[in-house]
N, C-alpha and C. Protein backbone atom coordinates (compact mmCIF):
# COMPACT_ATOMS: atom_id res chain seq x y z
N UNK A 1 34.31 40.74 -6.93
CA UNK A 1 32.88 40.89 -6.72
C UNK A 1 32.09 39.87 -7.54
N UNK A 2 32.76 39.30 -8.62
CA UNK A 2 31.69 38.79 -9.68
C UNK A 2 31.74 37.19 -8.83
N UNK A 3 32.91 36.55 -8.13
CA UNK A 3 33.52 35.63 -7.84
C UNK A 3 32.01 35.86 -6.58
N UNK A 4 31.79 36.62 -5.99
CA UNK A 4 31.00 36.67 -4.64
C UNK A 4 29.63 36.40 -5.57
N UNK A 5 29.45 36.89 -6.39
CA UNK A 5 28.07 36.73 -7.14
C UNK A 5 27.58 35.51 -7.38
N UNK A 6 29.19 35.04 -8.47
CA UNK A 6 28.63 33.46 -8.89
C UNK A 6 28.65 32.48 -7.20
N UNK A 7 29.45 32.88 -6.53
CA UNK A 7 29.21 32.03 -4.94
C UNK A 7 27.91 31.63 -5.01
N UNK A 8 27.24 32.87 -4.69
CA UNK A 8 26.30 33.18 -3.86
C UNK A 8 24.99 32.21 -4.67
N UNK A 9 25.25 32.85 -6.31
CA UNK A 9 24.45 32.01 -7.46
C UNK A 9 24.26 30.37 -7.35
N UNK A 10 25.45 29.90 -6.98
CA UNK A 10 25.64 28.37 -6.78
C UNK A 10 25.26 27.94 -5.29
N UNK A 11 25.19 28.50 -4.43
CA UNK A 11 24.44 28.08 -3.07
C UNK A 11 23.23 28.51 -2.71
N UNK A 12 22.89 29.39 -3.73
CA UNK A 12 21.16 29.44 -3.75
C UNK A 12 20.84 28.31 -4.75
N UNK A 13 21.08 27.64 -5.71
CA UNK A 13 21.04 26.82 -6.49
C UNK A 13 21.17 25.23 -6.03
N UNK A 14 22.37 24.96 -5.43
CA UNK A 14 22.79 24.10 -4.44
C UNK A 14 21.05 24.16 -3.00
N UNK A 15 20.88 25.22 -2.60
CA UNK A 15 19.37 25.15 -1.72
C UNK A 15 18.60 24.70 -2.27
N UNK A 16 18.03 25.11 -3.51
CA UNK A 16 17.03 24.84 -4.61
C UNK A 16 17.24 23.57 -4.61
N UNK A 17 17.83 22.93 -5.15
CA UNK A 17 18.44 21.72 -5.44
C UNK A 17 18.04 20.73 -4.70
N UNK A 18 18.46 20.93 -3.12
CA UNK A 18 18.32 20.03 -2.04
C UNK A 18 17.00 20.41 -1.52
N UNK A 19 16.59 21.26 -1.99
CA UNK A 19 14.71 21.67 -1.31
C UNK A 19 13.79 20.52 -1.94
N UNK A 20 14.22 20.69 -3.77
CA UNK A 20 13.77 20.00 -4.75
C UNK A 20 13.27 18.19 -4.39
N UNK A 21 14.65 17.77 -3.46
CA UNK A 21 14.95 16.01 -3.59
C UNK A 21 14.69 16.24 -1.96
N UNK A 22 14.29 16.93 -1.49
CA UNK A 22 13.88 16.57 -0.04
C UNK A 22 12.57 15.50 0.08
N UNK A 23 12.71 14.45 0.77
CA UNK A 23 11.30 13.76 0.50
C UNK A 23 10.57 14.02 1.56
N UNK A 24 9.17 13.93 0.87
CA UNK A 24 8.13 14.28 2.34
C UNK A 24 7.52 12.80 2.74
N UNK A 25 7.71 12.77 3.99
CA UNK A 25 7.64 11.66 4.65
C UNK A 25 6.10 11.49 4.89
N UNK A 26 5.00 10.41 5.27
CA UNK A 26 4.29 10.45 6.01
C UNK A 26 4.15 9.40 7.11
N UNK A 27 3.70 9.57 7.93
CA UNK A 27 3.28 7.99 9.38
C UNK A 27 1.98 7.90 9.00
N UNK A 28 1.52 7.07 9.20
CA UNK A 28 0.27 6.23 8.99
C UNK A 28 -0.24 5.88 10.49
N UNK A 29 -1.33 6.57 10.44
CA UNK A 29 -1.86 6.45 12.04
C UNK A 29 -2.74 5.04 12.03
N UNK A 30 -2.31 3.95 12.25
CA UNK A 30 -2.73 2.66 12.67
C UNK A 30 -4.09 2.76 12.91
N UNK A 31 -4.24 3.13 14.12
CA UNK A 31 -5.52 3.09 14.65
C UNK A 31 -6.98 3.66 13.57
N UNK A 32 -6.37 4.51 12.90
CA UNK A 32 -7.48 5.41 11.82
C UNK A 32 -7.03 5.04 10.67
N UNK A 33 -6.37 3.48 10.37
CA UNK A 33 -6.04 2.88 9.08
C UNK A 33 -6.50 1.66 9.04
N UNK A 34 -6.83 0.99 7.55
CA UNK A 34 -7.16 -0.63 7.75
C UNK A 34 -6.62 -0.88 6.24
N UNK A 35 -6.37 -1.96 6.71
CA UNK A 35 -5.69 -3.02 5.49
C UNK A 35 -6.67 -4.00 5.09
N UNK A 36 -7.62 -3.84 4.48
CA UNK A 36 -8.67 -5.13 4.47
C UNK A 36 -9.30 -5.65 2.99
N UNK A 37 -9.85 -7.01 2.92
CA UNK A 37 -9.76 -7.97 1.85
C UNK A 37 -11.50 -8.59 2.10
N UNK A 38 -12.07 -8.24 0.84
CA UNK A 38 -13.53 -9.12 0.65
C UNK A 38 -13.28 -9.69 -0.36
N UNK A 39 -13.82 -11.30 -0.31
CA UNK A 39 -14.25 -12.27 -1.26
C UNK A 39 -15.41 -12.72 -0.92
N UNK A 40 -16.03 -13.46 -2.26
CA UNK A 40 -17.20 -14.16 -2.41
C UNK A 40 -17.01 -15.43 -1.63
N UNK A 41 -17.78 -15.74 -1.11
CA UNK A 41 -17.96 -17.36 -0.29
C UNK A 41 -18.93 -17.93 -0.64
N UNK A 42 -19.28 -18.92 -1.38
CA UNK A 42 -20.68 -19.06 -2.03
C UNK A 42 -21.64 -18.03 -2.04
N UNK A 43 -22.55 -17.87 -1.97
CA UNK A 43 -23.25 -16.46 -2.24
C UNK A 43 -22.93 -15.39 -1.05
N UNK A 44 -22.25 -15.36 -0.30
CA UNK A 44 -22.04 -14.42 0.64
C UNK A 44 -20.83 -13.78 0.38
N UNK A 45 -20.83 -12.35 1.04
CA UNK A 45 -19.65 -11.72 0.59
C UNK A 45 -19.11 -11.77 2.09
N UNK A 46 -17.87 -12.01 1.99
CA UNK A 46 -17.30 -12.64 3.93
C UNK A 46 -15.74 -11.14 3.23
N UNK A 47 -15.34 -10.74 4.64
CA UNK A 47 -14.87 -9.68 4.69
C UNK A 47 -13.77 -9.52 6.11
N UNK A 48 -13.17 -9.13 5.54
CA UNK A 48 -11.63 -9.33 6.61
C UNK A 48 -10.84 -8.10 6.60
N UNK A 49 -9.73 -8.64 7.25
CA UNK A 49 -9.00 -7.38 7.60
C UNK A 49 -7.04 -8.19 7.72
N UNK A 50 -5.91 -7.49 7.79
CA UNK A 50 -4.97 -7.54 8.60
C UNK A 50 -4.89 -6.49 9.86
N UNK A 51 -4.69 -7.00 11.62
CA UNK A 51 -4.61 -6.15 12.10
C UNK A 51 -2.88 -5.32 12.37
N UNK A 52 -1.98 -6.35 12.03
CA UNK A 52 -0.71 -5.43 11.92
C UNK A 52 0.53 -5.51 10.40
N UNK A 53 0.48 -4.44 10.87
CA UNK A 53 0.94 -3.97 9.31
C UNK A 53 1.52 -2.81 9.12
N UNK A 54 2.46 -2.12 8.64
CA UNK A 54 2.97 -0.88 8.92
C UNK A 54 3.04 -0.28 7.21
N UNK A 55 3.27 0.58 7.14
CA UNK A 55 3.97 1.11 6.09
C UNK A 55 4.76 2.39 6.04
N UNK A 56 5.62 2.58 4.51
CA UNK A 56 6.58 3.60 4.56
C UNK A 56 6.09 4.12 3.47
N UNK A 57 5.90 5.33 3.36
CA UNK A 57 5.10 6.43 2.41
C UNK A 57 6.28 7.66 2.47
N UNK A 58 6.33 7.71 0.88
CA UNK A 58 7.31 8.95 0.85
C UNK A 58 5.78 9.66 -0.19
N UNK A 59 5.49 10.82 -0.46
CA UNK A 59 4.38 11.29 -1.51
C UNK A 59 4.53 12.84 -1.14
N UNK A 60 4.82 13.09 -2.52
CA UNK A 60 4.77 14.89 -2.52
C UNK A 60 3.52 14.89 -3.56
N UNK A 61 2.56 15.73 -3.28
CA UNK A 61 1.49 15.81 -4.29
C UNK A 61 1.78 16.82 -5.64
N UNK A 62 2.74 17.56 -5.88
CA UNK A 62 3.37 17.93 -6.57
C UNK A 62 4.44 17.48 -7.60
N UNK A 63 4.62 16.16 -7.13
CA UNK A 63 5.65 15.33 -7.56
C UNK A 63 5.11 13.51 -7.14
N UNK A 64 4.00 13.07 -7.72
CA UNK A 64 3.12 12.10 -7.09
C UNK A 64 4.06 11.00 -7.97
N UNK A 65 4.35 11.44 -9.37
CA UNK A 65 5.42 10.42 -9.80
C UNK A 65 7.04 9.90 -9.25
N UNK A 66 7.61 10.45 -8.33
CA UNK A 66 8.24 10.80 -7.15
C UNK A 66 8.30 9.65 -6.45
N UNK A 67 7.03 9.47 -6.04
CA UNK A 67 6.36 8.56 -4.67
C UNK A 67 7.21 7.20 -4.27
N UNK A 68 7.14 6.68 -2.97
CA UNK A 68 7.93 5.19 -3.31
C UNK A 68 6.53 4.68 -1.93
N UNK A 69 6.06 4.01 -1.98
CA UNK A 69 5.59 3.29 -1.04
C UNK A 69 5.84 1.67 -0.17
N UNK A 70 6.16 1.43 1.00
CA UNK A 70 6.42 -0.16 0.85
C UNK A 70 5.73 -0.64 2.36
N UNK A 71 5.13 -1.51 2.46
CA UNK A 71 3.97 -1.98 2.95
C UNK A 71 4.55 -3.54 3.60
N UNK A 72 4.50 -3.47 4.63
CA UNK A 72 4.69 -5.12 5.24
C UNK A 72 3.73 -5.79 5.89
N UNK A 73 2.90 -6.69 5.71
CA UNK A 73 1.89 -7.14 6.75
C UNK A 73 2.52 -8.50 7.07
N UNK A 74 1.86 -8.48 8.41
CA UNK A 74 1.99 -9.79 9.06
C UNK A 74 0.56 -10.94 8.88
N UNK A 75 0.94 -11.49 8.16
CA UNK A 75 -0.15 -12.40 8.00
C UNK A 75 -0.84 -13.47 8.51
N UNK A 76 -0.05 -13.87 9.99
CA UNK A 76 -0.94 -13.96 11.06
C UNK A 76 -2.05 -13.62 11.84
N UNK A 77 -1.92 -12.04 11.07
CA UNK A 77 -2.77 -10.97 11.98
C UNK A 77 -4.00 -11.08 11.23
N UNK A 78 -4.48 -12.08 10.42
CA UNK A 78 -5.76 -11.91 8.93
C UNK A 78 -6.79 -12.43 10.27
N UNK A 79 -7.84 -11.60 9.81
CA UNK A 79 -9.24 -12.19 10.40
C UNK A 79 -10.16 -11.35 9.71
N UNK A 80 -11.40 -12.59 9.70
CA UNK A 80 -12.14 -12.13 8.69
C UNK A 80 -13.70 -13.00 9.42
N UNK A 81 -14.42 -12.47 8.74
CA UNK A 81 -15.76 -12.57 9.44
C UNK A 81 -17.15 -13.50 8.95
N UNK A 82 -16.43 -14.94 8.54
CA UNK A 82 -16.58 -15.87 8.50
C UNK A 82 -16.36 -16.80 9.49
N UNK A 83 -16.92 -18.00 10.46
CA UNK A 83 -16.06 -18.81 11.24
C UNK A 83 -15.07 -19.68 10.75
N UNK A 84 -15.72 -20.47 9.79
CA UNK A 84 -15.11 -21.36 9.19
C UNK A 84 -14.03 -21.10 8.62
N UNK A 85 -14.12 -19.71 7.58
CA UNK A 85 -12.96 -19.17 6.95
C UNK A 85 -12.02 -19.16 8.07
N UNK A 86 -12.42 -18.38 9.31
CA UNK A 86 -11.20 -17.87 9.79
C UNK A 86 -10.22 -19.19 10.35
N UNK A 87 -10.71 -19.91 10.86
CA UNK A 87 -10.16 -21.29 11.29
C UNK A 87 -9.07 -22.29 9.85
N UNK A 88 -9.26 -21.37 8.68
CA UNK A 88 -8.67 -22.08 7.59
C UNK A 88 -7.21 -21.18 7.07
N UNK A 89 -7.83 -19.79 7.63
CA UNK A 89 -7.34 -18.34 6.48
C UNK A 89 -5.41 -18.54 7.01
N UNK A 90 -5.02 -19.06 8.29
CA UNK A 90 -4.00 -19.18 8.58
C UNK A 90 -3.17 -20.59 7.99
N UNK A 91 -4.05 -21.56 7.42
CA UNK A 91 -3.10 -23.19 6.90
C UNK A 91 -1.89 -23.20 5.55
N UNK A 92 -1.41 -23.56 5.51
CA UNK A 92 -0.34 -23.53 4.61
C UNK A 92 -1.41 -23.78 3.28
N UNK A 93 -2.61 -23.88 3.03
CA UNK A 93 -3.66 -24.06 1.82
C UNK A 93 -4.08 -22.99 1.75
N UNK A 94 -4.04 -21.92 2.62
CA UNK A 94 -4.31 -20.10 1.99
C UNK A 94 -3.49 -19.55 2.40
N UNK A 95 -3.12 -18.82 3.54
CA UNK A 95 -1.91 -18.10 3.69
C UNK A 95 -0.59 -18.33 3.86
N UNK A 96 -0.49 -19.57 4.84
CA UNK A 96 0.96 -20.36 4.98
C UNK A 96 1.40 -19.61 5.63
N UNK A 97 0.99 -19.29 7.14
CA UNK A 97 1.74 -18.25 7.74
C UNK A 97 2.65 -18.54 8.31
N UNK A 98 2.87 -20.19 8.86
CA UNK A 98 4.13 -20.53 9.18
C UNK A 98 5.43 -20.74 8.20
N UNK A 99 5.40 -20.83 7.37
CA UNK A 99 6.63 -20.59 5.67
C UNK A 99 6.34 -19.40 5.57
N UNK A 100 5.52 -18.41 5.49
CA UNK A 100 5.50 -17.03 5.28
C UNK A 100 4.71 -16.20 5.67
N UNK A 101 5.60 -15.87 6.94
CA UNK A 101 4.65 -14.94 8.12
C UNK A 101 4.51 -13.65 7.23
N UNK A 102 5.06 -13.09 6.65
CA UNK A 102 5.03 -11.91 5.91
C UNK A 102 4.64 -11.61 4.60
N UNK A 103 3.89 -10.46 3.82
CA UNK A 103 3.82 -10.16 2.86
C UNK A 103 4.21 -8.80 2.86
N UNK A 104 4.66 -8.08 1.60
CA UNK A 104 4.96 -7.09 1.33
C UNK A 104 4.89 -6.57 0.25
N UNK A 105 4.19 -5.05 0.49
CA UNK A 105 3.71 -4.66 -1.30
C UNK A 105 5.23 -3.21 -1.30
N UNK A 106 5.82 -2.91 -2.53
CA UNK A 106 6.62 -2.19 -2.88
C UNK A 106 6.13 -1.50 -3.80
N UNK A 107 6.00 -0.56 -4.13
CA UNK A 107 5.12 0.90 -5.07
C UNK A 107 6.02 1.52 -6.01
N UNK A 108 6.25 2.13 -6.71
CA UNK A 108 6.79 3.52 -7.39
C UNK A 108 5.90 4.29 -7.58
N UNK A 109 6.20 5.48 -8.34
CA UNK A 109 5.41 6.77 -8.22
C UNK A 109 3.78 6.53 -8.88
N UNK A 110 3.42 7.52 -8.19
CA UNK A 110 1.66 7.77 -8.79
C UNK A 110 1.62 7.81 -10.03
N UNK A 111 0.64 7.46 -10.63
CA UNK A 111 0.18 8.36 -12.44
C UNK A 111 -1.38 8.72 -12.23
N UNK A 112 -1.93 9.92 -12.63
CA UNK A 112 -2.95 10.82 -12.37
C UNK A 112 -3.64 9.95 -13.52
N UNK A 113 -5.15 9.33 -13.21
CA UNK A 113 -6.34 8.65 -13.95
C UNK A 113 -7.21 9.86 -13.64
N UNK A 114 -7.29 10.41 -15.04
CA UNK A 114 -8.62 11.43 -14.44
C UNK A 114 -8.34 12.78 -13.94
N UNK A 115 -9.25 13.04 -13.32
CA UNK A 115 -9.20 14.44 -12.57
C UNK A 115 -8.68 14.06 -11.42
N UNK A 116 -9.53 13.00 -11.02
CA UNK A 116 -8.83 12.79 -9.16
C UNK A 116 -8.30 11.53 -8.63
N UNK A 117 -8.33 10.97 -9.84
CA UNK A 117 -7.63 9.06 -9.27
C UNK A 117 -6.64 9.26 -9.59
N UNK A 118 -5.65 8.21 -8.66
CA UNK A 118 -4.13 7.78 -9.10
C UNK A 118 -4.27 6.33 -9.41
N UNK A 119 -3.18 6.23 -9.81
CA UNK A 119 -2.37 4.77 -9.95
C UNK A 119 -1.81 4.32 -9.47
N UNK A 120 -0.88 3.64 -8.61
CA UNK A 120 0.08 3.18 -8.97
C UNK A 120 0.64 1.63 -8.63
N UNK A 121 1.63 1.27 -9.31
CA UNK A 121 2.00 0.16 -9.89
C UNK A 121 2.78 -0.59 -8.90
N UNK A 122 3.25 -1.22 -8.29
CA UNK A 122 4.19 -2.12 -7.66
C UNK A 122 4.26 -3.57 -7.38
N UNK A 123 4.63 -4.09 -6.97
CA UNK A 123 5.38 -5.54 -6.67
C UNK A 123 4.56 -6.39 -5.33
N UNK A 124 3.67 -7.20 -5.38
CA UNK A 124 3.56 -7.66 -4.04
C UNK A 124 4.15 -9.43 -4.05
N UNK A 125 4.43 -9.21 -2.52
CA UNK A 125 5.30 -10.41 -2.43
C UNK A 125 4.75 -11.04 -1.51
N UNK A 126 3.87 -12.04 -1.78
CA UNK A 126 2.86 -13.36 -1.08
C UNK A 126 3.15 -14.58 -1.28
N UNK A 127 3.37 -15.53 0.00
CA UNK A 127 3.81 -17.18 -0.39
C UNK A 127 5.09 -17.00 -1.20
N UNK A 128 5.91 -16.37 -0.77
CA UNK A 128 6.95 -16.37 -1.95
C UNK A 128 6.52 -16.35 -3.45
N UNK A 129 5.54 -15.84 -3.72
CA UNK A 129 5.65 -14.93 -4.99
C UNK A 129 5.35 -13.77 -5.35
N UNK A 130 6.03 -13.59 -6.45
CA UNK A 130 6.09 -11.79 -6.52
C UNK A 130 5.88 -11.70 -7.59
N UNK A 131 4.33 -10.50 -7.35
CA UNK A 131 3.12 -10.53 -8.67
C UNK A 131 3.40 -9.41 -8.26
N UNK A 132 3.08 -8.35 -10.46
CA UNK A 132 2.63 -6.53 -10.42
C UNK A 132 1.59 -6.66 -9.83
N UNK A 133 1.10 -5.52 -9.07
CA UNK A 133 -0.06 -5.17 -8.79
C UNK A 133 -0.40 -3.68 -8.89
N UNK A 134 -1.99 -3.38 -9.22
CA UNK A 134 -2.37 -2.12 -9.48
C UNK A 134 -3.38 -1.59 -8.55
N UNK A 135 -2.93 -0.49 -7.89
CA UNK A 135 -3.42 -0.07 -6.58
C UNK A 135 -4.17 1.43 -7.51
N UNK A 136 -5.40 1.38 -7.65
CA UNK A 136 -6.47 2.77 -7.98
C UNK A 136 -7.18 2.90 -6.48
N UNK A 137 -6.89 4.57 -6.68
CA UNK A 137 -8.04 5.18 -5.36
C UNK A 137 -7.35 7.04 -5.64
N UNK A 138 -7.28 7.44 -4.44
CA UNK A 138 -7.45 8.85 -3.81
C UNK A 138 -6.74 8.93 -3.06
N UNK A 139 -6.00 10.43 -3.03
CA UNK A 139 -5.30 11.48 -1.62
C UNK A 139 -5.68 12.15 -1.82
N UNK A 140 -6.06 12.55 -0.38
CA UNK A 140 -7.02 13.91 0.08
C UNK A 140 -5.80 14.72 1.25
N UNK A 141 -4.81 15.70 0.68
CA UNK A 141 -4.34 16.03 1.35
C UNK A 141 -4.81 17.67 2.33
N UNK A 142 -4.58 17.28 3.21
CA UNK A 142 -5.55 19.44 3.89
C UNK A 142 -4.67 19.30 5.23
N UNK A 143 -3.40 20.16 5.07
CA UNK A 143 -2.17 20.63 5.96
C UNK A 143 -1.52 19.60 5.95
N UNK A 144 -1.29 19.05 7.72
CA UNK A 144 -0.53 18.10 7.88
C UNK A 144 -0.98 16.81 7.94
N UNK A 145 -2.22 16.64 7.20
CA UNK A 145 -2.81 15.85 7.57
C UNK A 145 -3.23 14.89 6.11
N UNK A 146 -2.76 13.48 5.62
CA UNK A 146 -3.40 12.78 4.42
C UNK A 146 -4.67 11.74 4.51
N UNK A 147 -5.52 11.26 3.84
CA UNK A 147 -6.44 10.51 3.94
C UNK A 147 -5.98 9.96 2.66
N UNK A 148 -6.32 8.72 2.45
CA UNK A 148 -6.06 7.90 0.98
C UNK A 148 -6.96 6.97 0.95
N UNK A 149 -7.32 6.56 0.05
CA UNK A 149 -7.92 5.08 -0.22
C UNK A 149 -7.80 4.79 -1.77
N UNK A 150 -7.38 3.52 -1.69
CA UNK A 150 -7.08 2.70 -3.02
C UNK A 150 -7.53 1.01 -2.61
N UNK A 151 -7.88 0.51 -3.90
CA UNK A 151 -8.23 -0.60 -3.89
C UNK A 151 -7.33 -1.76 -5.09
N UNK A 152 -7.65 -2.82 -4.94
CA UNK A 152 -6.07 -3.76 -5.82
C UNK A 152 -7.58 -5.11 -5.92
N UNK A 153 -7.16 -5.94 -7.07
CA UNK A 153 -7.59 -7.08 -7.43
C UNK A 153 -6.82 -8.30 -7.41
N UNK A 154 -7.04 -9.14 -7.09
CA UNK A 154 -6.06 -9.95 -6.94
C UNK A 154 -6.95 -11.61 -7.04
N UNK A 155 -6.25 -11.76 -7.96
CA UNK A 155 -6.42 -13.59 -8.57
C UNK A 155 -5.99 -14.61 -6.62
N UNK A 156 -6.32 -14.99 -6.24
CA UNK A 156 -6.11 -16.13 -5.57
C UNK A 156 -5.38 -17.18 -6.12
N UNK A 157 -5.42 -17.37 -7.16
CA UNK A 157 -4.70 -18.91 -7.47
C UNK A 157 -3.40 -18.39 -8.07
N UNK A 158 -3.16 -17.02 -8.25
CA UNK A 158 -1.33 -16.55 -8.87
C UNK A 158 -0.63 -16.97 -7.47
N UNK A 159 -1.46 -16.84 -6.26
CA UNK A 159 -0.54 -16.89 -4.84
C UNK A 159 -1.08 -18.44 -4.44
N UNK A 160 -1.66 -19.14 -5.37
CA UNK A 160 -1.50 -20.54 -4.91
C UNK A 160 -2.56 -20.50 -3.69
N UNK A 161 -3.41 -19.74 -3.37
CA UNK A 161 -4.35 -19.39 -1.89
C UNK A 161 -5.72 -20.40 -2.06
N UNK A 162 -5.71 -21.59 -1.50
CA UNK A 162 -7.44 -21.79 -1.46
C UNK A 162 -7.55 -22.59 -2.84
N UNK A 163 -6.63 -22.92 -3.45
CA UNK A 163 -7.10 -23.64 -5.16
C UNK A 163 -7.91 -24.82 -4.68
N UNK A 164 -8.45 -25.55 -3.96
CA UNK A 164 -8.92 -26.42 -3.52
C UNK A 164 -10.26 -26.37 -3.33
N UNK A 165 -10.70 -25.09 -3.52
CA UNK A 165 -12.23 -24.45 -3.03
C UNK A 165 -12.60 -23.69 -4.03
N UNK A 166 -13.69 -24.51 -4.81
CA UNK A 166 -14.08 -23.64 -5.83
C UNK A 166 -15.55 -23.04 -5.36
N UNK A 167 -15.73 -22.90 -4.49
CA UNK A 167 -17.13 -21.93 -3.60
C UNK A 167 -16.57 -20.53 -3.18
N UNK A 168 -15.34 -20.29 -3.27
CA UNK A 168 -14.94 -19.40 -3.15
C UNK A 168 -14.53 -18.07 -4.22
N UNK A 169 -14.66 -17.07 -4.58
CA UNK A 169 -14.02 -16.60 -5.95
C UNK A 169 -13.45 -16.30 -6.36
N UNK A 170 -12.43 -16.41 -7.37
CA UNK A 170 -10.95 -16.41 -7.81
C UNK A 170 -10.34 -15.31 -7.48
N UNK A 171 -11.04 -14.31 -7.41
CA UNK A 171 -10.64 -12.21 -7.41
C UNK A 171 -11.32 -12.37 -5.83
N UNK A 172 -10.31 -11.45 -5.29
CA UNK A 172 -9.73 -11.25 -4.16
C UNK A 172 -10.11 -9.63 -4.10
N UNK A 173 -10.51 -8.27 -3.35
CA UNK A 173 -10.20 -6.98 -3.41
C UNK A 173 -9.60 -6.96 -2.49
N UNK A 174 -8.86 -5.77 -2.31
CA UNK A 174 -8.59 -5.67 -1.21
C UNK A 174 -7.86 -4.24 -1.10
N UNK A 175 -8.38 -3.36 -0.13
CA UNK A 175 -8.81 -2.31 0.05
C UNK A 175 -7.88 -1.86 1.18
N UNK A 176 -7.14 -0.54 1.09
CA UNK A 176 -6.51 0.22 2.00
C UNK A 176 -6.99 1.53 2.34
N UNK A 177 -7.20 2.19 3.84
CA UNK A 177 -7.79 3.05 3.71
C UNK A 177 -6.61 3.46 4.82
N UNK A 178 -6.29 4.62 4.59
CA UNK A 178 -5.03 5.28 5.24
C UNK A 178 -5.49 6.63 6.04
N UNK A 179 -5.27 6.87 6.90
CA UNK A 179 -4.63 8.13 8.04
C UNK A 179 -3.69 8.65 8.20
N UNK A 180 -3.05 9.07 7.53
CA UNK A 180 -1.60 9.57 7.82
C UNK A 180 -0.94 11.39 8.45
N UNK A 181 0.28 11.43 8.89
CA UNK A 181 0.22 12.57 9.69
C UNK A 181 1.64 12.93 8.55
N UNK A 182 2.25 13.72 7.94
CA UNK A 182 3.18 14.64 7.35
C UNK A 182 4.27 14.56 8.57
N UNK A 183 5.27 13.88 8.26
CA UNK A 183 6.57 14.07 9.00
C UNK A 183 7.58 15.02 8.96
N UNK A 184 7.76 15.64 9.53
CA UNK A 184 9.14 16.87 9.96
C UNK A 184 9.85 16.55 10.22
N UNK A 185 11.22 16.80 9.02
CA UNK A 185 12.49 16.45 9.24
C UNK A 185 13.23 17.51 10.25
């Protein structure tokens, strides 16, 4: 009987266990998401976007240190709402989309700023280089459903982007605003 006890003890434990490291997935609804970037242009603030771009979101709000996020854009897809800019934003002198159609940001877990901001920290990989970056904003989770927004700073001349144009300004934002739906395994 005691042999049936400890069983039973170790496969409720063994459940626990695997409940614990289950990750919660989310999809990112495209259409009700944007990936987008404002800089200064001589006195104007000119404002853009990527239109494709996906990402992979693991986030338990219970376990936000947990988290892994990883982000691919296609950097062909940049348009921004300048003329001139946009006719430039694709040359191997800012984005180089033909040597590097792709960028990609890689995350680890959240850290709680505050009552309601997060953090978190990861790797982005532009023009072949790979700079930390610090992503502050918000999750607003209510059922199956997440909203996020975080924002990142970013030097232009660490990615070699535009050094040729000093009408332009060195800090870069650039702003994610997410839709996401809770995936069922």
């Amino acid at each position: 009987m005691k042999i049936i006890h400890l069983l039973s003890g170790l496969i409720a434990m063994c459940a626990i266990a695997a409940q614990a490291k289950a990750e919660t997935r989310w999809k990112v609804i495209n259409a009700e998401s944007e990936l987008s970037f404002q800089v200064k242009i001589g006195g104007s603030l000119a404002k853009g976007r990527f239109d494709d771009w996906s990402a992979d979101i693991i986030y338990d709000p219970e376990r936000p240190a947990s988290a892994t996020v990883a982000v691919e854009i296609t950097l062909s897809s940049a348009m921004i709402n300048v003329p001139q800019a946009q006719s430039l934003i694709k040359t191997a002198e800012w984005l180089d989309v033909t040597v590097h159609p792709n960028a990609r940001f890689v995350g680890g877990g959240f850290q709680r700023v505050g009552e309601d901001k997060l953090s978190q920290k990861g790797m982005l990989t532009l023009k072949g280089v790979d700079v930390p970056v610090e992503l502050l904003g918000s999750i607003d989770i209510s059922g199956e459903t997440a909203q996020a927004a975080f924002v990142a700073m970013l030097d232009r001349a660490t990615f070699n982007i535009g050094n040729d144009n000093p009408g332009v300004n060195q800090i870069i934002e650039i702003g994610i605003a997410i839709n996401a739906l809770r995936v069922q395994d």
